[in-house]
Structure formats: C-alpha cells, structure tokens
PDB file of N, CA and C in Angstrom:
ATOM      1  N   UNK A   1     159.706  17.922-154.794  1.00  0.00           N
ATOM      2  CA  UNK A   1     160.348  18.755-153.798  1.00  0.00           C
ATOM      3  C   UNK A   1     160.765  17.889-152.623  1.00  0.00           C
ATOM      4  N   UNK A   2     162.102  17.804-152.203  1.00  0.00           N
ATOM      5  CA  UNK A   2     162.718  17.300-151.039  1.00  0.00           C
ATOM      6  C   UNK A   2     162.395  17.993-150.155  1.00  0.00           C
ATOM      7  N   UNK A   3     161.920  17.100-149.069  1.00  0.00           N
ATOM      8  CA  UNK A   3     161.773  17.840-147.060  1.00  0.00           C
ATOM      9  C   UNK A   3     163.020  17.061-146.319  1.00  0.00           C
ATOM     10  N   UNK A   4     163.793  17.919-145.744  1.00  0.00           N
ATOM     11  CA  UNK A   4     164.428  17.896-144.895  1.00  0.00           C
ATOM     12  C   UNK A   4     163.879  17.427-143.523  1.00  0.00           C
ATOM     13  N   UNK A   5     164.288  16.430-142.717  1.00  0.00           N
ATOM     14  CA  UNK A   5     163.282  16.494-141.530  1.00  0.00           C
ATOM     15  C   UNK A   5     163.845  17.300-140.455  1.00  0.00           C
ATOM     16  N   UNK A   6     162.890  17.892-139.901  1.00  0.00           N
ATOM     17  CA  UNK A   6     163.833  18.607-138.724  1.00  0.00           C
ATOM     18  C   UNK A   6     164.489  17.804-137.527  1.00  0.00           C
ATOM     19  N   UNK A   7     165.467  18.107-137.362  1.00  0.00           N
ATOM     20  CA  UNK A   7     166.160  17.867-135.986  1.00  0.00           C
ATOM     21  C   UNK A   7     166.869  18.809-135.136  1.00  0.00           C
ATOM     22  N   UNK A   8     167.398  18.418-133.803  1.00  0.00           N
ATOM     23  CA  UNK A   8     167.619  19.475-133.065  1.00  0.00           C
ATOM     24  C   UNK A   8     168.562  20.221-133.651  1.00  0.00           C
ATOM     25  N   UNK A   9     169.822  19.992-134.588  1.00  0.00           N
ATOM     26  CA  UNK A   9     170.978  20.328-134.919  1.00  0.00           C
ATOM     27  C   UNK A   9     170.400  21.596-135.679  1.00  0.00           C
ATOM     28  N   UNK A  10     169.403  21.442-136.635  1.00  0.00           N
ATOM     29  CA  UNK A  10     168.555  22.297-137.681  1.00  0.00           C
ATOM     30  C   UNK A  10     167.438  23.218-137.070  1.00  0.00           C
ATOM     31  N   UNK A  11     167.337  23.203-136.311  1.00  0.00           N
ATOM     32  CA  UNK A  11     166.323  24.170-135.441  1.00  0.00           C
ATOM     33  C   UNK A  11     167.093  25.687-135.747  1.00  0.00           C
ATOM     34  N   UNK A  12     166.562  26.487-135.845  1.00  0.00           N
ATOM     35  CA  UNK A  12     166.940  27.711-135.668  1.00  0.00           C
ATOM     36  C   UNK A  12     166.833  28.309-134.512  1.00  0.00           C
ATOM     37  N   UNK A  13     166.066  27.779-133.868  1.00  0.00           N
ATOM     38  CA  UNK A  13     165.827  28.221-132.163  1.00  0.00           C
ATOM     39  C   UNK A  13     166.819  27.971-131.587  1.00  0.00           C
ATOM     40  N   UNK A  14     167.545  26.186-131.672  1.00  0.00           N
ATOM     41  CA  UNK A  14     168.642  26.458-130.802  1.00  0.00           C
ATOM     42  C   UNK A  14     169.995  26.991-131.582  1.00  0.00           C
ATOM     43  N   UNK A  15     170.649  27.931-130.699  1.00  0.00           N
ATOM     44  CA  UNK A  15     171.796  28.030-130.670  1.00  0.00           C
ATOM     45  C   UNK A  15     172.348  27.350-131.611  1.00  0.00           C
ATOM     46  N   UNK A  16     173.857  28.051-132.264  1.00  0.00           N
ATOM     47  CA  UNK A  16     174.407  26.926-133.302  1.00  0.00           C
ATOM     48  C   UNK A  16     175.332  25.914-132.993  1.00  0.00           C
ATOM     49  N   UNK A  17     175.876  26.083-132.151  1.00  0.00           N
ATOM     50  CA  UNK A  17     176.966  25.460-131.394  1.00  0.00           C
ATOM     51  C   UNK A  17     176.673  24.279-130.039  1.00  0.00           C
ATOM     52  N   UNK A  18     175.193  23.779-130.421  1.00  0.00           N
ATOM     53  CA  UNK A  18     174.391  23.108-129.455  1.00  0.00           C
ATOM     54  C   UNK A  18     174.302  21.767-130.285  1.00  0.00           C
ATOM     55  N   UNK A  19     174.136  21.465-131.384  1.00  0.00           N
ATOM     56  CA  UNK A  19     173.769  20.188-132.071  1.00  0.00           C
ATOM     57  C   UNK A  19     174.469  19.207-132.227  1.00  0.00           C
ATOM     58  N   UNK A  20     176.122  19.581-131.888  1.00  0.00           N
ATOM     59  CA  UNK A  20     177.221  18.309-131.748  1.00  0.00           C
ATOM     60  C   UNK A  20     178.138  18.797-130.741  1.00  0.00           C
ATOM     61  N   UNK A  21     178.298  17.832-129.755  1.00  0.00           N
ATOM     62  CA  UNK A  21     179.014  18.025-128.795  1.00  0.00           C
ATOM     63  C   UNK A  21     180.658  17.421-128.914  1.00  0.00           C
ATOM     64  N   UNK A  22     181.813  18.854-128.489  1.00  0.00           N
ATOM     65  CA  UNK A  22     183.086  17.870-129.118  1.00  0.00           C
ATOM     66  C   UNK A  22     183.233  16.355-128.236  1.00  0.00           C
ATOM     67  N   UNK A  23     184.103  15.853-128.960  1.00  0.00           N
ATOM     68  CA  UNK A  23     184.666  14.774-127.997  1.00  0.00           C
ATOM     69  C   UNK A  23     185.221  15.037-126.370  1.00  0.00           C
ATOM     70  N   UNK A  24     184.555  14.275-126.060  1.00  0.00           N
ATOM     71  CA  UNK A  24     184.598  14.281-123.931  1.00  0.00           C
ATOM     72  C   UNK A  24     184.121  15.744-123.387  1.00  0.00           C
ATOM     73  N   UNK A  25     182.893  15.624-124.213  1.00  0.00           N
ATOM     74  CA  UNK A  25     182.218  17.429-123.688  1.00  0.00           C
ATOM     75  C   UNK A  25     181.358  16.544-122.528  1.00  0.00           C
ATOM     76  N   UNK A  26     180.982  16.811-121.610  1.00  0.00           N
ATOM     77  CA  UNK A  26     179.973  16.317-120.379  1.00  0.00           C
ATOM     78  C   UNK A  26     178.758  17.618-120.993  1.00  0.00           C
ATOM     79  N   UNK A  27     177.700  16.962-119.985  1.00  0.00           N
ATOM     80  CA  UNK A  27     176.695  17.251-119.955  1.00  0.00           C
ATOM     81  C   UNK A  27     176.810  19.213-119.169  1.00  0.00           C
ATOM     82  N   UNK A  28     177.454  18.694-118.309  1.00  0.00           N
ATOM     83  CA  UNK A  28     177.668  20.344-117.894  1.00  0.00           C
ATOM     84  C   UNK A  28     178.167  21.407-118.803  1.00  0.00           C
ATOM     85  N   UNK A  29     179.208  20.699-119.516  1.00  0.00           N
ATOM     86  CA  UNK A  29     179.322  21.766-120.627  1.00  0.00           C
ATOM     87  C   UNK A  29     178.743  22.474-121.615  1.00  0.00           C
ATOM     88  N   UNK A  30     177.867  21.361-121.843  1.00  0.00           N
ATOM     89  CA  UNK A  30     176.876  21.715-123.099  1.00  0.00           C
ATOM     90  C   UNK A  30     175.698  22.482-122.808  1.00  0.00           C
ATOM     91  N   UNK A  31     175.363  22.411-121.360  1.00  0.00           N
ATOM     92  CA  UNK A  31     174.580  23.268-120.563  1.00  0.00           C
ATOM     93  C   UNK A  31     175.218  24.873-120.626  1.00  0.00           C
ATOM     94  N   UNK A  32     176.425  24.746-120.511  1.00  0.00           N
ATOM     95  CA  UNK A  32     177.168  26.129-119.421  1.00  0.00           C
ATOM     96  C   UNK A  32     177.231  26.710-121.087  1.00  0.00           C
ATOM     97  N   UNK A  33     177.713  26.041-122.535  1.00  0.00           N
ATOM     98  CA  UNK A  33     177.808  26.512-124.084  1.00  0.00           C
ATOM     99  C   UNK A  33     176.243  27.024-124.252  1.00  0.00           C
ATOM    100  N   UNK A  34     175.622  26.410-124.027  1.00  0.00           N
ATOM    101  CA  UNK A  34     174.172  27.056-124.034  1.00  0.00           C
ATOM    102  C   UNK A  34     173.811  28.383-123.603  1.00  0.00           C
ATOM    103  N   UNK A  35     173.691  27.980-122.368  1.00  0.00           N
ATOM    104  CA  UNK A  35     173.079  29.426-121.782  1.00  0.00           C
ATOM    105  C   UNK A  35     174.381  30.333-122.057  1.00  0.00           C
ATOM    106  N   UNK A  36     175.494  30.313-122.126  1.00  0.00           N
ATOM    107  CA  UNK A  36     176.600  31.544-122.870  1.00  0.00           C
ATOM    108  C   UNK A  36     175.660  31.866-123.824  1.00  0.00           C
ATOM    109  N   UNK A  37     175.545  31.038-124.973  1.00  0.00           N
ATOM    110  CA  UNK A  37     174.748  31.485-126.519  1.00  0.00           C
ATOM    111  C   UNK A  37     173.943  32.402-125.907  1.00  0.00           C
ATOM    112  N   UNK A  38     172.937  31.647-125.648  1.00  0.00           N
ATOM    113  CA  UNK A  38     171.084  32.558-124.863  1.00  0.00           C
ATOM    114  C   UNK A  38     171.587  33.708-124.641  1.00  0.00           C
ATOM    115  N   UNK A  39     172.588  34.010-123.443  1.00  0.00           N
ATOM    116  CA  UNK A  39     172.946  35.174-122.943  1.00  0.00           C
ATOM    117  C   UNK A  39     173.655  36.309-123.920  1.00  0.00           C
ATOM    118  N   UNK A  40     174.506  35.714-125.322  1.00  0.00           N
ATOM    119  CA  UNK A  40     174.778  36.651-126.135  1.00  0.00           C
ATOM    120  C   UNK A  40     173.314  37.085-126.645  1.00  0.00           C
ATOM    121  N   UNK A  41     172.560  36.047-127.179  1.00  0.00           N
ATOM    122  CA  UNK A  41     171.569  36.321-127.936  1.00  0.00           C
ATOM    123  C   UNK A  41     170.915  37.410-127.449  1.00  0.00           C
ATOM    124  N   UNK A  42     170.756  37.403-125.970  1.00  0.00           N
ATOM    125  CA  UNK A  42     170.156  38.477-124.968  1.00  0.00           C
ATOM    126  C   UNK A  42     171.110  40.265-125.266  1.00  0.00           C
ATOM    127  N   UNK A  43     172.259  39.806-125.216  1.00  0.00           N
ATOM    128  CA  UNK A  43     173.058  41.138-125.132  1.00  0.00           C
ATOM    129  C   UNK A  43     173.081  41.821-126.819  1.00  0.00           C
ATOM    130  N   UNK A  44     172.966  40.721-128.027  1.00  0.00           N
ATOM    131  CA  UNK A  44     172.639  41.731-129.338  1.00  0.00           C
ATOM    132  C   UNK A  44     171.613  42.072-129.549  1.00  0.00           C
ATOM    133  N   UNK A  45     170.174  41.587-128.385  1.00  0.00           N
ATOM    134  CA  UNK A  45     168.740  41.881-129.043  1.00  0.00           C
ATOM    135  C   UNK A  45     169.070  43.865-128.265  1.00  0.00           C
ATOM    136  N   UNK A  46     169.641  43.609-127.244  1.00  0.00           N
ATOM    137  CA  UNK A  46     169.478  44.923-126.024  1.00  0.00           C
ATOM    138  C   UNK A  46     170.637  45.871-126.689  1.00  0.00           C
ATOM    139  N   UNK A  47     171.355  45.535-127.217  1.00  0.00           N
ATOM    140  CA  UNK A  47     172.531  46.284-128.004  1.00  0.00           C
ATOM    141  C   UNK A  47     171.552  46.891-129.420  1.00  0.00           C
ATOM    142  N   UNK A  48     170.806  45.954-130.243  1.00  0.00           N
ATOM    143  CA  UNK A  48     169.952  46.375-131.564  1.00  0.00           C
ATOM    144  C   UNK A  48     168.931  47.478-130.594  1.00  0.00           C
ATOM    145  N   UNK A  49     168.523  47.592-129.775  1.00  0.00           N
ATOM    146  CA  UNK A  49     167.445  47.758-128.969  1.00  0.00           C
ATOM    147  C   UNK A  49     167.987  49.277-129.022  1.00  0.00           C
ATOM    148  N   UNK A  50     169.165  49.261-128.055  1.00  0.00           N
ATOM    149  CA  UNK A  50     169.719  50.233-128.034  1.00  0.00           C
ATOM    150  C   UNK A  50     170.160  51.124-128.605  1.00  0.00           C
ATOM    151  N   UNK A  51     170.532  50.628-130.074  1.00  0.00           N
ATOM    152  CA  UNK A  51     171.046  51.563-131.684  1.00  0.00           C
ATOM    153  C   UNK A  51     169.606  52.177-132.250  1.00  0.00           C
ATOM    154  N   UNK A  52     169.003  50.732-132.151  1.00  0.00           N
ATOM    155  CA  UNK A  52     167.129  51.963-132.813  1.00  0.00           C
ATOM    156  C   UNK A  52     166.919  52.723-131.716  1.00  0.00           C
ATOM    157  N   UNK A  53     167.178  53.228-130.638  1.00  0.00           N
ATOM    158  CA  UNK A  53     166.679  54.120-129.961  1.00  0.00           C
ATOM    159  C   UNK A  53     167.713  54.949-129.888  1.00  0.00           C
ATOM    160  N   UNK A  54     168.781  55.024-130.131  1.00  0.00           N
ATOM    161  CA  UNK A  54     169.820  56.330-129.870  1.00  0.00           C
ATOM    162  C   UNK A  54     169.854  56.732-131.469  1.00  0.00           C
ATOM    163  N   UNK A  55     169.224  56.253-132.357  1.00  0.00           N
ATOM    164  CA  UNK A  55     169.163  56.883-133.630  1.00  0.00           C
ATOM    165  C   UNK A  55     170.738  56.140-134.513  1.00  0.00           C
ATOM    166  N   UNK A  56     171.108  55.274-134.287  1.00  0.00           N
ATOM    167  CA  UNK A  56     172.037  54.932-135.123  1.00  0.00           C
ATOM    168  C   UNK A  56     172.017  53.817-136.161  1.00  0.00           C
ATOM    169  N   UNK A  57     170.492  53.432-135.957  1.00  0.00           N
ATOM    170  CA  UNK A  57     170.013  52.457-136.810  1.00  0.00           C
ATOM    171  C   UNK A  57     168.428  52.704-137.017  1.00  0.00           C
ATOM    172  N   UNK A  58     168.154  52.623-138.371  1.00  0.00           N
ATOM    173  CA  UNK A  58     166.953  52.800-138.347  1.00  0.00           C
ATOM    174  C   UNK A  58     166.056  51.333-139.103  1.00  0.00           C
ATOM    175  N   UNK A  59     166.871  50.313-138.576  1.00  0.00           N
ATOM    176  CA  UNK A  59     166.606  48.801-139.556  1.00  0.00           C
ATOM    177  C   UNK A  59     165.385  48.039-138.404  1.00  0.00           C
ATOM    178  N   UNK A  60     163.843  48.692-138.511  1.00  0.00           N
ATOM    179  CA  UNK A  60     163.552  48.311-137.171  1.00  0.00           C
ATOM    180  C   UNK A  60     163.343  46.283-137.650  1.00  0.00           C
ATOM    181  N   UNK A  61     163.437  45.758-138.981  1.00  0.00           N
ATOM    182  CA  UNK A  61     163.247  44.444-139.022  1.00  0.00           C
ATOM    183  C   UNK A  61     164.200  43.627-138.277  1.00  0.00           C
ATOM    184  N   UNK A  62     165.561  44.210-138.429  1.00  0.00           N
ATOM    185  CA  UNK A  62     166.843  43.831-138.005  1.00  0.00           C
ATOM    186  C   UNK A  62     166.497  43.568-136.534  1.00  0.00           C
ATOM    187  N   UNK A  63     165.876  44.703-135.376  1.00  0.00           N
ATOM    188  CA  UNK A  63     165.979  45.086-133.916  1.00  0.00           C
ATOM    189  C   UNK A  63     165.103  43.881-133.834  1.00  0.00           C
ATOM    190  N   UNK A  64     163.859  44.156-134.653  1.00  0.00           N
ATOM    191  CA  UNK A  64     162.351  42.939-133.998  1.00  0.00           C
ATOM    192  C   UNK A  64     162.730  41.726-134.180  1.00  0.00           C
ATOM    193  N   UNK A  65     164.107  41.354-135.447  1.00  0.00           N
ATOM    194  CA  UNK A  65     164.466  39.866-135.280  1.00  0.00           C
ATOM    195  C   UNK A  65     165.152  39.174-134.194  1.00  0.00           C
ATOM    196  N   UNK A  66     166.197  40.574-133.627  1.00  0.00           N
ATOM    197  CA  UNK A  66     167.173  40.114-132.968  1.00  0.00           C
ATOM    198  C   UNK A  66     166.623  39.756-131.582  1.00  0.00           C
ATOM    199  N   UNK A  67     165.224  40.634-131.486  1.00  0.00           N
ATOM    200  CA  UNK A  67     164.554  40.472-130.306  1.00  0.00           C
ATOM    201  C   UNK A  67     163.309  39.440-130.187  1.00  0.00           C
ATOM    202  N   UNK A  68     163.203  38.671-130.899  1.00  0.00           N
ATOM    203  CA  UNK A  68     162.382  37.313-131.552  1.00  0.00           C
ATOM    204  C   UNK A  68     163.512  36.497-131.292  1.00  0.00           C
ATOM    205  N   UNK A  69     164.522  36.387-132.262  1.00  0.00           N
ATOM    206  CA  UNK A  69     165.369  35.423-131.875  1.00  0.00           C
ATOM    207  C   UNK A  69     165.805  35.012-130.242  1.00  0.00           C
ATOM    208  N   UNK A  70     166.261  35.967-129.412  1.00  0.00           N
ATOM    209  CA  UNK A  70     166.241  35.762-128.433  1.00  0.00           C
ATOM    210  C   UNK A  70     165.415  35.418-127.205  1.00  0.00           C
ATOM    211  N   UNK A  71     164.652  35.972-127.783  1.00  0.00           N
ATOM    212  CA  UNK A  71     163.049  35.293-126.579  1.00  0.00           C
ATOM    213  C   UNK A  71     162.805  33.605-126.848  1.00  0.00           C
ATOM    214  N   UNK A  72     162.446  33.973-128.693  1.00  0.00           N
ATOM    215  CA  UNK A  72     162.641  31.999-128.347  1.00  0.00           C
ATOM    216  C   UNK A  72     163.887  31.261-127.639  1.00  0.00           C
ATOM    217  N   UNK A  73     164.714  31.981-128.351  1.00  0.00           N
ATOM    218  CA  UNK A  73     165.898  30.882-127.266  1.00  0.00           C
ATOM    219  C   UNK A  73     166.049  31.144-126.210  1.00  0.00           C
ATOM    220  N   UNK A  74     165.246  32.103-125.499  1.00  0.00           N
ATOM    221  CA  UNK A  74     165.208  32.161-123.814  1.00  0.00           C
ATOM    222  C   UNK A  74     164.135  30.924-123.549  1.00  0.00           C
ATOM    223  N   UNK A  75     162.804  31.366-124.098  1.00  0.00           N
ATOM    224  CA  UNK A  75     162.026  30.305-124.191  1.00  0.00           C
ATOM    225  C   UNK A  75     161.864  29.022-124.333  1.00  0.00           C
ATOM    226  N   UNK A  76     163.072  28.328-125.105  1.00  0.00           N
ATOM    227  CA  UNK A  76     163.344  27.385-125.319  1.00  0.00           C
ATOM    228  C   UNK A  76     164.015  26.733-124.160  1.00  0.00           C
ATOM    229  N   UNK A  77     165.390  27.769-123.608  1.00  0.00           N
ATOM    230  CA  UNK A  77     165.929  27.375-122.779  1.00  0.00           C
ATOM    231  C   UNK A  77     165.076  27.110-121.140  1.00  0.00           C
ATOM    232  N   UNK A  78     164.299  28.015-120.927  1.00  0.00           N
ATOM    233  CA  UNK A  78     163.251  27.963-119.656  1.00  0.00           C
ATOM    234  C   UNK A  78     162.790  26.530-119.959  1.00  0.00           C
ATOM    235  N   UNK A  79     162.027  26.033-121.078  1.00  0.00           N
ATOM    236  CA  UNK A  79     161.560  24.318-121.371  1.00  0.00           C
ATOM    237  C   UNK A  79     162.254  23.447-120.524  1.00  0.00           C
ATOM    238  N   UNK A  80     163.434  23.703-121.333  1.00  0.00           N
ATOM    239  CA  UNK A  80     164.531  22.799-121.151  1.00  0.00           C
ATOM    240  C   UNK A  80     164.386  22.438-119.746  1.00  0.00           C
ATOM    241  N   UNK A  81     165.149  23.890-118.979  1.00  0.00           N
ATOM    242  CA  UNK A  81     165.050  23.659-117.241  1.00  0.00           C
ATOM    243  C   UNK A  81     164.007  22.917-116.874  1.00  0.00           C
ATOM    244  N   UNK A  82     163.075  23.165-117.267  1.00  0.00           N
ATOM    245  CA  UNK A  82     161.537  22.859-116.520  1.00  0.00           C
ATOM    246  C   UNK A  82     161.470  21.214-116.840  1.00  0.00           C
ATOM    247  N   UNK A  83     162.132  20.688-118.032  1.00  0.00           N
ATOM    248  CA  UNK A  83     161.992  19.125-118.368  1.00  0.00           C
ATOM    249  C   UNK A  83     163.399  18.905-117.099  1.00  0.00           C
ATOM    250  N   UNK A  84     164.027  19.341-117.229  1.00  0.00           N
ATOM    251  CA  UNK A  84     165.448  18.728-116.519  1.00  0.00           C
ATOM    252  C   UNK A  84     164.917  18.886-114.929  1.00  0.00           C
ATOM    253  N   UNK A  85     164.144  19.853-114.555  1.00  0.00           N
ATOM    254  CA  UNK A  85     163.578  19.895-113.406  1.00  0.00           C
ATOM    255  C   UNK A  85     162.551  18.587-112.719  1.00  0.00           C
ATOM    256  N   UNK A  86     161.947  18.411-114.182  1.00  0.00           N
ATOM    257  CA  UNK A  86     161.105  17.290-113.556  1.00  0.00           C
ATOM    258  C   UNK A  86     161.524  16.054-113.906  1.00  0.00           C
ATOM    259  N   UNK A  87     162.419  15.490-114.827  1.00  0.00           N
ATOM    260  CA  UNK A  87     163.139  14.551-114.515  1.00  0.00           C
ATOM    261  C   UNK A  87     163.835  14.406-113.310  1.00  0.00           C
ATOM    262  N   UNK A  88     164.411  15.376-112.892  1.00  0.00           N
ATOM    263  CA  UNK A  88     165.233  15.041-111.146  1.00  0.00           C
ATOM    264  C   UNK A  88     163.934  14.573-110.131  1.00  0.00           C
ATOM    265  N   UNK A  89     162.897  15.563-110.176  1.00  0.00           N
ATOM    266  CA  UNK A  89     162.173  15.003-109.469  1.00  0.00           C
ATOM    267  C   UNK A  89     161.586  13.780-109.293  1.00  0.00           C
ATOM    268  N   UNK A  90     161.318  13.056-110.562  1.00  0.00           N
ATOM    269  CA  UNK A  90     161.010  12.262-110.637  1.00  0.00           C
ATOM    270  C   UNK A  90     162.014  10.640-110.210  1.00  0.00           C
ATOM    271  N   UNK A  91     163.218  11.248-110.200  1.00  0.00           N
ATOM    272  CA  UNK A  91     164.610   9.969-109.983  1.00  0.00           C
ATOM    273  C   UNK A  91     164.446  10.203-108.746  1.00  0.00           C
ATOM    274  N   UNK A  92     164.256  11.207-108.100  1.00  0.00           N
ATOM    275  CA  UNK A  92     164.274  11.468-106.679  1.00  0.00           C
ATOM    276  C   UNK A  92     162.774  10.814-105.998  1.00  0.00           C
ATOM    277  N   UNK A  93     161.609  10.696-106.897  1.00  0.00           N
ATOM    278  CA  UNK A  93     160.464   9.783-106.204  1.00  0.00           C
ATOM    279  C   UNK A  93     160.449   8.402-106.119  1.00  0.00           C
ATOM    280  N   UNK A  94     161.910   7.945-107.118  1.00  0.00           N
ATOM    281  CA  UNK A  94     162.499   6.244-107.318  1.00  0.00           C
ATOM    282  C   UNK A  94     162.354   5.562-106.151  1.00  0.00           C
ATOM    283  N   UNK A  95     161.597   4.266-106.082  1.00  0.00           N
ATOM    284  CA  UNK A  95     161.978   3.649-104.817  1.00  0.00           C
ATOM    285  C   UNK A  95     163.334   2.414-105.057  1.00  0.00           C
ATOM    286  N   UNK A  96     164.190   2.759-104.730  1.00  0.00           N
ATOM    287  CA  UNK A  96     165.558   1.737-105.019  1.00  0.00           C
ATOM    288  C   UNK A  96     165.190   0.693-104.153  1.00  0.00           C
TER     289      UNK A  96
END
C-alpha cells in the first residue's frame, strides 16, 4: 500500500485554492484568497444550518459536515494569525 505524504496543498482543512499561488500573487493576496474561502465556508455551514431548521433539508450529516468543515478552517485560519502575529513581534524585538 502507497502513503501519500501530506502537504499543505493536500490538507483538507485548507481551502482549495490556497496550495499554489498564480504567478506574481504577493503575499497579501493569498491572505485576502484565504480568508474569502473561510468566509464562504462560514456562509454554506449558516445557509446548511438554516435549510435543517426551516425544514427544507433533512441531511443532518450534510449540515454537521458543512459545520466541521468550517470551524476547522476558521481554526486553522486563527493559527495562522497567531504565528504571523508572533513572527512580527519578534522582527520588531530585532536589534539592527
């Protein structure tokens, strides 16, 4: 049996559109493509959320995924900040 190793591109947590950046994407972009994703991910868990409770869906595996999926990739994304947070701090304790 072949193992695949994981990498960020293969994560299911992140976003799909996060693992290759086009040509002359900056760092801001790939930030601002991100949290867009997160934030859809946020609006189909609250949209599924919303169909199992007005009775137009009764798929509750469908609602609990969509609402799993999105917490990790909120979760993931909060990491992120919190590493990018303390890297600044830390360039900022640099003595030049």
């Amino acid at each position: 049996m072949e193992t695949t190793p994981i990498t960020p591109g293969h994560s299911s947590l992140l976003p799909s559109r996060v693992g290759k950046a086009p040509e002359g994407e900056g760092f801001k972009e790939l930030v601002e493509r991100y949290l867009e994703e997160v934030n859809d991910l946020q609006q189909q868990a609250d949209k599924a959320v919303f169909e199992l409770v007005s009775g137009r869906t009764d798929n509750l595996h469908q609602v609990v995924a969509a609402i799993s999926e999105a917490d990790l990739s909120f979760r993931l994304m909060m990491q992120i900040r919190n590493k990018l947070l303390d890297a600044y701090k830390e360039i900022m304790r640099m003595q030049v």
